[in-house]
Protein backbone atom coordinates (compact mmCIF):
# COMPACT_ATOMS: atom_id res chain seq x y z
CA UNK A 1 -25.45 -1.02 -13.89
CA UNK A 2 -22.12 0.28 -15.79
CA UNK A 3 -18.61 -1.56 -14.56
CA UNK A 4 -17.23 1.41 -12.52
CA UNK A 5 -20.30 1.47 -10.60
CA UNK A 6 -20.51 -1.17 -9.53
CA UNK A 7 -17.03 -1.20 -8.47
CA UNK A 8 -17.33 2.14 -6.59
CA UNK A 9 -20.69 1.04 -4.91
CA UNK A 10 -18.77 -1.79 -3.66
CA UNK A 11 -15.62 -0.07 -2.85
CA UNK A 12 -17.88 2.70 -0.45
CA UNK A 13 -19.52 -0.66 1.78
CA UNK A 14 -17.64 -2.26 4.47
CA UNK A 15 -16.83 -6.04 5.67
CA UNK A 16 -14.33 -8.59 4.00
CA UNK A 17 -14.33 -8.61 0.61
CA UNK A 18 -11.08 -9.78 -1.81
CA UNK A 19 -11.79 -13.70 -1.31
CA UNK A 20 -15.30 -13.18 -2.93
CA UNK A 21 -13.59 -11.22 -5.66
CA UNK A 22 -10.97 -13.86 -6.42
CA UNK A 23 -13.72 -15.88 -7.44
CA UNK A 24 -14.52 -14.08 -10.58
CA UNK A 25 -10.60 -14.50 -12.06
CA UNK A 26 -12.10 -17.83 -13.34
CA UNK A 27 -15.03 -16.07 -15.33
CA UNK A 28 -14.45 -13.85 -18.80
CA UNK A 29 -15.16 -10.28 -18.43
CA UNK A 30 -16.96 -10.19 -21.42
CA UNK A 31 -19.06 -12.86 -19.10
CA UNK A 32 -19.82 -10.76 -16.51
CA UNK A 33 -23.12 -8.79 -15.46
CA UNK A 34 -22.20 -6.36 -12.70
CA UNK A 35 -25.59 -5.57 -11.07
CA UNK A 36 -26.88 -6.27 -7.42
CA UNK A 37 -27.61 -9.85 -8.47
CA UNK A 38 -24.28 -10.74 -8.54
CA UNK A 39 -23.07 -9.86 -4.88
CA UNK A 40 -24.74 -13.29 -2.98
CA UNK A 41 -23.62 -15.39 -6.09
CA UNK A 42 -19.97 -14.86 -4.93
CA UNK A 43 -20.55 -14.86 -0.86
CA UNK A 44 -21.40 -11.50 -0.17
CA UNK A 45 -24.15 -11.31 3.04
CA UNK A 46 -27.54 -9.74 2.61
CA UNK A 47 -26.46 -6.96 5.28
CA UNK A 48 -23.41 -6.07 2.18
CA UNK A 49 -25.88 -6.07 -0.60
CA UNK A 50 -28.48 -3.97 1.59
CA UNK A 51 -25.13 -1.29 1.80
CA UNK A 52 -24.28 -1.74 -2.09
CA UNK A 53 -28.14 -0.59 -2.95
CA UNK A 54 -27.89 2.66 -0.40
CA UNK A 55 -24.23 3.84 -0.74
CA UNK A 56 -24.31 7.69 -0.24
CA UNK A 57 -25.06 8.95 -4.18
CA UNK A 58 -24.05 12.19 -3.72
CA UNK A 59 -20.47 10.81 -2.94
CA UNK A 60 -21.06 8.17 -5.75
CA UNK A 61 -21.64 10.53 -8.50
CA UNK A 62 -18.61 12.94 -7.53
CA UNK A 63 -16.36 10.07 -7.99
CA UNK A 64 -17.94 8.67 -10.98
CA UNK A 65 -17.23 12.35 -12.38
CA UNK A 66 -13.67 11.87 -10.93
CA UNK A 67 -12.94 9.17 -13.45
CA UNK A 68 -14.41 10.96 -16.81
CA UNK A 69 -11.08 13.18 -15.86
CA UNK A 70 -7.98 13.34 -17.97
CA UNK A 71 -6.21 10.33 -17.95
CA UNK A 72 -8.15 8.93 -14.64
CA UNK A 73 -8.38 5.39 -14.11
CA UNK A 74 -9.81 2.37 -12.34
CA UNK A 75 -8.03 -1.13 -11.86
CA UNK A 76 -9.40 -3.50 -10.35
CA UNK A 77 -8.42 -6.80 -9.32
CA UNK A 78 -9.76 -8.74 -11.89
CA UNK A 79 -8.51 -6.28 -14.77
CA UNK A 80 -5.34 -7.82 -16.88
CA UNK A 81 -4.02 -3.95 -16.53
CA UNK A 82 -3.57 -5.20 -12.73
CA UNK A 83 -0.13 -6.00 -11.88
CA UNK A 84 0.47 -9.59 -10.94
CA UNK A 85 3.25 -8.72 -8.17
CA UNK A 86 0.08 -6.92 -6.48
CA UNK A 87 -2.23 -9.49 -7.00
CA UNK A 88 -0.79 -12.20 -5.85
CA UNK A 89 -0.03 -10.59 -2.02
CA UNK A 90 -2.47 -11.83 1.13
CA UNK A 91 -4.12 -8.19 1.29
CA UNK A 92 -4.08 -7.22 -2.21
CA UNK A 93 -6.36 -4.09 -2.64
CA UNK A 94 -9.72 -4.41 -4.70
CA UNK A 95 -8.91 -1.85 -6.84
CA UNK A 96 -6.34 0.98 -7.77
CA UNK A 97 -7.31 4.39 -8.81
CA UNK A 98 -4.54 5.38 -10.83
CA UNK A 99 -3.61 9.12 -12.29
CA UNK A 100 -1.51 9.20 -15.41
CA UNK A 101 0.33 5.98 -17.07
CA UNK A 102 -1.51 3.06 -15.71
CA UNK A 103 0.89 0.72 -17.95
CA UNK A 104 4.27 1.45 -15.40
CA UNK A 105 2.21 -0.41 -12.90
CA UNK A 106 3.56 -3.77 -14.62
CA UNK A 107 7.31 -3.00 -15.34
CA UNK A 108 10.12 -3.59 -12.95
CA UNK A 109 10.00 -1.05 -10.30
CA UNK A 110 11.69 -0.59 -6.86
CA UNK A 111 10.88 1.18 -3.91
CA UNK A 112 12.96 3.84 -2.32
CA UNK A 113 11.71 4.84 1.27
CA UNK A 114 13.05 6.57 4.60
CA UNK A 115 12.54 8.94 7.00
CA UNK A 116 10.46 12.08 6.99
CA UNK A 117 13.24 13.39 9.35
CA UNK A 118 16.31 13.53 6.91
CA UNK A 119 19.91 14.14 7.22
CA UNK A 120 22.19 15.83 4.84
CA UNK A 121 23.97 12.25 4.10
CA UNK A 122 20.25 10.74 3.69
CA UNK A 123 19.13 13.43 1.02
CA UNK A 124 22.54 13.05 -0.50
CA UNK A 125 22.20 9.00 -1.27
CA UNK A 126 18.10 8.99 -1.91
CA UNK A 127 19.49 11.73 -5.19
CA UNK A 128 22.06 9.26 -5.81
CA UNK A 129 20.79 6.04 -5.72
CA UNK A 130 17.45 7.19 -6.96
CA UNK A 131 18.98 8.86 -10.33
CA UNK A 132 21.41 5.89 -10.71
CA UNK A 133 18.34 2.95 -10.65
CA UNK A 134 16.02 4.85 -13.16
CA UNK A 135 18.57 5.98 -15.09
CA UNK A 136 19.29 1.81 -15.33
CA UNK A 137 15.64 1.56 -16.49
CA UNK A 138 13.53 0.71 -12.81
CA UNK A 139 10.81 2.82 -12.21
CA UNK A 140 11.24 4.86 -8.88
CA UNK A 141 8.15 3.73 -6.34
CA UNK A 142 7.52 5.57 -3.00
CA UNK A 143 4.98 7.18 -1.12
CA UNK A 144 5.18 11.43 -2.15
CA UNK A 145 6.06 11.74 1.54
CA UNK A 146 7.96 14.24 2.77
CA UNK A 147 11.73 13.96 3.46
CA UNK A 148 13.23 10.74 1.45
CA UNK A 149 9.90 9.82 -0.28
CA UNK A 150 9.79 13.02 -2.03
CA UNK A 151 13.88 13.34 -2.65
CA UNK A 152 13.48 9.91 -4.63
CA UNK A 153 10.95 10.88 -6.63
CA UNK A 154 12.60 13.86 -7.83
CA UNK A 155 15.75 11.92 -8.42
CA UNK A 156 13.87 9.55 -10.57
CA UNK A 157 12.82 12.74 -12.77
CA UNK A 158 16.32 14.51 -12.80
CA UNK A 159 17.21 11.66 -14.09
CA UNK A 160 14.69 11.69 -17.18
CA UNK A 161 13.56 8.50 -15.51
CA UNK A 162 9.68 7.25 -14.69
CA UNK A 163 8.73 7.18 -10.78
CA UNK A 164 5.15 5.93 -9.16
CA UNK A 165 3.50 8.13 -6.35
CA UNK A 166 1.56 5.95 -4.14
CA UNK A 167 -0.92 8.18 -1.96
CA UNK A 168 -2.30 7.53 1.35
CA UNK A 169 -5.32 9.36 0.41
CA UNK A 170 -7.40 9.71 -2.44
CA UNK A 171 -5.83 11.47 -5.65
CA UNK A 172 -8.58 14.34 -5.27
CA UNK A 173 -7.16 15.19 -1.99
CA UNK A 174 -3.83 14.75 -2.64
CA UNK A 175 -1.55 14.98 0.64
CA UNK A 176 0.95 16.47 1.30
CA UNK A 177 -0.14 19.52 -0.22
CA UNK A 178 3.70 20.91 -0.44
CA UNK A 179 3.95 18.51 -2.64
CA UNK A 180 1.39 19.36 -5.25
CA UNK A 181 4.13 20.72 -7.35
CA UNK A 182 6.58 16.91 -7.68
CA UNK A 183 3.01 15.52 -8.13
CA UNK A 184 2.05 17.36 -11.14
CA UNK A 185 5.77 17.06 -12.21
CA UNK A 186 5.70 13.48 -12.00
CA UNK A 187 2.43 13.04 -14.52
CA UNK A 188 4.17 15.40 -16.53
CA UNK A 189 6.59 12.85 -17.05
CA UNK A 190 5.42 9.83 -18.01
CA UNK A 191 4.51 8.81 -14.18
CA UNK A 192 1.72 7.55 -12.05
CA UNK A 193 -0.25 8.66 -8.50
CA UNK A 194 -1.80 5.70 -7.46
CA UNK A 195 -4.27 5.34 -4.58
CA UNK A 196 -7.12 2.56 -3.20
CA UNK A 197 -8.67 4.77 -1.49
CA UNK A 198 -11.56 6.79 -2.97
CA UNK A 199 -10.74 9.93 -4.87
CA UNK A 200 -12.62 12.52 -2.60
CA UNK A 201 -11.00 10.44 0.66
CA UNK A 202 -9.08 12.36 3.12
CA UNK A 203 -5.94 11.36 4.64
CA UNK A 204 -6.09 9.81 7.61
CA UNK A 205 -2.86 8.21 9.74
CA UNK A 206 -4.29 4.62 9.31
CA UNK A 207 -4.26 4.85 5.64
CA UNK A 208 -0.34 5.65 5.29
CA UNK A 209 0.67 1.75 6.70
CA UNK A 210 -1.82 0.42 4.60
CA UNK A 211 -0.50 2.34 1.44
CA UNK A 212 3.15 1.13 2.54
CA UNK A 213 2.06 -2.58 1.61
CA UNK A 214 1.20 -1.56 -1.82
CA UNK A 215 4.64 0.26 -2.29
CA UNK A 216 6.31 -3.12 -1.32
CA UNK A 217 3.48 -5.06 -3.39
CA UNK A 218 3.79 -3.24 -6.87
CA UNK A 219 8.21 -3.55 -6.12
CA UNK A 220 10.56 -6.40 -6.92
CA UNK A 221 12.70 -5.05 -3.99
CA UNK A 222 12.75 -2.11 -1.21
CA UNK A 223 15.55 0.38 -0.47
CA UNK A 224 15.69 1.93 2.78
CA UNK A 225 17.30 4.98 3.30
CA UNK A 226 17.58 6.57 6.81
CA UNK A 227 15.05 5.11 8.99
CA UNK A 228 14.46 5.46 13.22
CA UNK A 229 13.28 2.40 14.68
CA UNK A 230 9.91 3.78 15.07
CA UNK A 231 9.62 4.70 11.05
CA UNK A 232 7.25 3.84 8.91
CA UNK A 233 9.76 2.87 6.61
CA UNK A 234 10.42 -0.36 8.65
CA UNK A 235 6.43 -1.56 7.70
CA UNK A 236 7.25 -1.34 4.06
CA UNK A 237 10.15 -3.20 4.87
CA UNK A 238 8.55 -6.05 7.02
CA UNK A 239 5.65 -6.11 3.92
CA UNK A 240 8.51 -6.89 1.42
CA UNK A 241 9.82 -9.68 3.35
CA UNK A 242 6.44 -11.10 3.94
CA UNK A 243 5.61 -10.95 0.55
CA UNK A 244 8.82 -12.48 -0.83
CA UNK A 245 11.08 -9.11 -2.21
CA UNK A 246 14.24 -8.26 -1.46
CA UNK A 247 15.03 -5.89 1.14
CA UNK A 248 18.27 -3.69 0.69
CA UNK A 249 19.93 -0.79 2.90
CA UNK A 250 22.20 1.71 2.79
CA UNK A 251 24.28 2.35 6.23
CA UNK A 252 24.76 5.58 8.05
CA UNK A 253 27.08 6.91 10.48
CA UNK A 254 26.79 4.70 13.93
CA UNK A 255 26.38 8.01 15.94
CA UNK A 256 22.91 8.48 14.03
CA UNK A 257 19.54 7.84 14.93
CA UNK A 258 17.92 8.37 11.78
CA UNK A 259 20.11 5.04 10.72
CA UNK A 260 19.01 3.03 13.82
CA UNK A 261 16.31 1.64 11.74
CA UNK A 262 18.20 0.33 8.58
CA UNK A 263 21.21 -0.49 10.94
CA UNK A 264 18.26 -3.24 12.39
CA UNK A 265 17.37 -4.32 9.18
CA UNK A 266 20.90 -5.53 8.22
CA UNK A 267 21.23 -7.04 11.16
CA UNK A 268 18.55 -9.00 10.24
CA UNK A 269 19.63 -9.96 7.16
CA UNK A 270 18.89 -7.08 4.68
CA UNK A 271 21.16 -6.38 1.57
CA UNK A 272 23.87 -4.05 2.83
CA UNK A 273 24.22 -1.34 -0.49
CA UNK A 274 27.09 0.71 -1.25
CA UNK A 275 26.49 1.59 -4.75
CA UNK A 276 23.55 1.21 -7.23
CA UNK A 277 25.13 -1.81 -8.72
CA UNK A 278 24.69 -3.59 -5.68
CA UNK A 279 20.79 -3.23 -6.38
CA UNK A 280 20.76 -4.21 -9.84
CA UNK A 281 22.90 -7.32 -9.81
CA UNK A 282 20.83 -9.02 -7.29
CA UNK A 283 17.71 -7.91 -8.71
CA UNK A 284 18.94 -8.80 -12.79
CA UNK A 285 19.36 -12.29 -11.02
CA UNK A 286 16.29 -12.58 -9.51
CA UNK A 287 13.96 -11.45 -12.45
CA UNK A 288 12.77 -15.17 -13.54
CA UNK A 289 9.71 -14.59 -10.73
CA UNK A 290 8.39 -11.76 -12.02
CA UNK A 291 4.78 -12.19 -12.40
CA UNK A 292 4.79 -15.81 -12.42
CA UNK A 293 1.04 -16.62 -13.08
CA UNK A 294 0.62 -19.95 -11.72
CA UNK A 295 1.75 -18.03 -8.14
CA UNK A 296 -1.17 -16.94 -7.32
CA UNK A 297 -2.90 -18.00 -3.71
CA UNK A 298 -5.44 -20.56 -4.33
CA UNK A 299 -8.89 -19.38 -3.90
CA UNK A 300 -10.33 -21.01 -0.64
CA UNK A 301 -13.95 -20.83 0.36
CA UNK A 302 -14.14 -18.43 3.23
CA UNK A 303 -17.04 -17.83 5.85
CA UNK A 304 -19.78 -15.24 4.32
CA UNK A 305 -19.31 -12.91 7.63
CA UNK A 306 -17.40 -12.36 9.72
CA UNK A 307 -18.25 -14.46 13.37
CA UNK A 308 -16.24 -15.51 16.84
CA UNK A 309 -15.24 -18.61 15.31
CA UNK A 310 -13.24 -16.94 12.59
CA UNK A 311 -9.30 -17.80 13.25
CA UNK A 312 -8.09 -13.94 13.24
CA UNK A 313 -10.00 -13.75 17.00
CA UNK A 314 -7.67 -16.70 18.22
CA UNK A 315 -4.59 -13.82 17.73
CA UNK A 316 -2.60 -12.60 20.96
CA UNK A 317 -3.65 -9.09 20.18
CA UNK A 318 -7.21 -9.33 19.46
CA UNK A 319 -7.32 -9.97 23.45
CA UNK A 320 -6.26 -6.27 23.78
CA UNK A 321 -8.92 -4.20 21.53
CA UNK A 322 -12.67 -3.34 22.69
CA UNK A 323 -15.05 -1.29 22.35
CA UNK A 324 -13.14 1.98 23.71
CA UNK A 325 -10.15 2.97 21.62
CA UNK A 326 -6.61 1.94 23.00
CA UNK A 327 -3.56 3.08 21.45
CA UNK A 328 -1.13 0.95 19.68
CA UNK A 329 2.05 1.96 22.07
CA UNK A 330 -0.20 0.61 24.86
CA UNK A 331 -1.05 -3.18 22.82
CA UNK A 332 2.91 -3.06 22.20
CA UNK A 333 4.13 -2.65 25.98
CA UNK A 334 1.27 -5.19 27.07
CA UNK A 335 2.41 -7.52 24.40
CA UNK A 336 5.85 -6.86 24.62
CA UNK A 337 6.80 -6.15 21.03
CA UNK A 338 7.81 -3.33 18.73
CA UNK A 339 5.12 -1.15 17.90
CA UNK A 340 5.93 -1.97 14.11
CA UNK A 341 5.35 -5.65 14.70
CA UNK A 342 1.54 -4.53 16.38
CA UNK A 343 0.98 -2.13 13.22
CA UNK A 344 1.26 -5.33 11.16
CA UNK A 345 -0.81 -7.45 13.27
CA UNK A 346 -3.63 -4.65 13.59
CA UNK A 347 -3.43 -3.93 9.96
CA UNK A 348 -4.10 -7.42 9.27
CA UNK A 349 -7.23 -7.68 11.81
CA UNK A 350 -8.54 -4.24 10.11
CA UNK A 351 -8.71 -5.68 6.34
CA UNK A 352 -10.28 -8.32 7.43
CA UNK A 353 -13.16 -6.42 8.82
CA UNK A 354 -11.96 -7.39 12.82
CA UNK A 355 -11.12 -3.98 14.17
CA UNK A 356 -11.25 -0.49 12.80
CA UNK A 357 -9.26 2.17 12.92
CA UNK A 358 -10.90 5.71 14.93
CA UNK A 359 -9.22 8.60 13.66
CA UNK A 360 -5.89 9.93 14.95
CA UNK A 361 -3.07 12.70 13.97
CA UNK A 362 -1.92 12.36 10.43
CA UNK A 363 1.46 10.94 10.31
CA UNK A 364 3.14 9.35 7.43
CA UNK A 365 6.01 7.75 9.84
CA UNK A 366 7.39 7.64 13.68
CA UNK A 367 3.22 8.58 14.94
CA UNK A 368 1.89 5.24 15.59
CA UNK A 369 1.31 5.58 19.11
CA UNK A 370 -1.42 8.71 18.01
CA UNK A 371 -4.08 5.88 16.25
CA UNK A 372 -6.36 4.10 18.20
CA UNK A 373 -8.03 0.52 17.32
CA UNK A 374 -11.81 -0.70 18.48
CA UNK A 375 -13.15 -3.83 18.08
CA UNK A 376 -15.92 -4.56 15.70
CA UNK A 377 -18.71 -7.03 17.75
């Protein structure tokens, strides 16, 4: 069986998978024979080697044809084109399908996210900021949203500078469509789209928190610009704390609710920016941990299924999911915490193969309370 099938048969079956993966970083690719066989030597269950065998083909061999495409690519976690910042988070994806230069996934990059819901002051400092820090030589990382995602990705470029789309769909089905245009502009340019999700994979509201913790992942730091409290901006931002980056934000008018968000994240102890500088000084000082091999979680033998006695069902929250869907501004109230803080907490029971996610509106930010969760028995 060739390498990217392998990796795309496993990729298209459900259940837990990264811990069994971590186990071949101790073997040589040259060593390695990816066929069925290989699946129970690293942990996976018979039910997940059943799935492997009868993934849909039709779907297989579309995506297969996906990646004989002009400069179309597959990472994966064991690959050294992988970047180590990635790697070395808790949920670290199996794989990246990247579009254009797969190298800028390793250089120094920052994140630049806000609101969908922009002001004229917010569109004003994304431009800035965002031409100022690639002109400085960081790569430009956000999400191709609408609103701030897409103004710092085109201040990247106006700035002759190198920016990184990361999609919360598959590059095939590239969303949002208005932005076709800044996406082909950004390849054009020396830049990247980069998704986990399956080329031919629709977008689908669940998928746009779990892109923000690869934004954060790939980033030495994260720049908020104009966020509500209810943004999705403030996931990315609570993934960059979590996984050891600096958070930084720029303040807006007090009278504003598009800066409540970044207003609570200084309070909290984010970076208060005023100019570019700001940004670069703390991150020039900080740039001894980039990539620091010997980081990297130690690999722990993990149960081969998922069962009651796994820790993740001892959580507050899992108490609140079933079998019927229940939406997440209903777990928040009965748990008494910001919907942001359940979004994390769900996110982490869903990539561990605990709950899944039923489909809901797409939303890229400030729609959380339109996804649903059910439990997985």
């Amino acid at each position: 069986m060739e390498r990217d099938e392998w990796w795309l048969r496993l990729l298209m079956i459900s259940g837990y998978k990264l811990s069994y993966i971590r186990r071949l970083r101790n073997v040589e690719l040259s060593q390695i024979v990816f066929s069925e066989q290989l699946l129970p030597l690293l942990g996976f269950s018979r039910e997940q080697t059943e799935a492997f065998l009868q993934v849909d083909q039709h779907q297989l061999i579309k995506n297969l044809d996906w990646l004989k495409g002009d400069d179309c690519h597959l990472v994966t976690y064991i690959d050294p084109e992988y970047p180590d910042l990635l790697r070395n988070i808790s949920s670290a994806p199996l794989a990246l399908f990247i579009k254009g230069e797969r190298g800028n996934l390793a250089k120094p990059q920052l994140a630049v996210v806000g609101s969908r819901h922009y002001s004229h002051y917010g569109q004003i400092w994304a431009s800035y900021f965002s031409q100022q820090l690639a002109a400085s030589g960081l790569i430009i990382t956000s999400g191709l949203a609408v609103g701030i995602d897409g103004i710092s990705h085109q201040g990247a470029l106006t700035a002759g500078g190198i920016t990184i789309a990361v999609l919360g769909s598959g590059l095939a089905r590239l969303h949002p469509r208005s932005h076709l245009g800044l996406a082909q502009k950004i390849l054009e340019n020396q830049g990247t789209l980069v998704s986990e999700f399956l080329p031919f994979e629709a977008p689908r509201a669940e998928y746009f928190p779990r892109r923000n913790r690869i934004i954060s992942g790939l980033c030495l730091g994260v720049l908020v610009i104009e966020a509500g409290l209810r943004s999705g901006s403030l996931i990315t931002a609570k993934y960059a704390l979590e996984q050891g980056r600096e958070v930084f934000a720029i303040p807006g008018p007090l009278d504003s609710r598009n800066s409540e968000g970044t207003h609570s994240l200084i309070q909290q102890g984010a970076l208060l920016v005023a100019q570019p500088e700001d940004i670069i000084e703390n991150l020039n000082s900080s740039l001894c941990w980039i990539a620091p091999l010997s980081s990297e979680p130690p690999i722990e033998p993990i149960p081969l299924l998922f069962s009651p006695d796994c820790p993740l069902v001892d959580s507050p929250l899992y108490a609140h999911v079933s079998h019927q869907p229940i939406s997440v501004d209903i777990i928040a109230e009965k748990m008494s915490l910001p919907v942001t803080e359940v979004m994390i907490q769900l996110l982490e029971l869903e990539l561990s193969g605990v709950v899944q996610v039923v489909q809901g509106d797409i939303s890229e930010s400030g729609k959380q309370g339109d996804i649903k969760m059910v439990l997985i028995r």
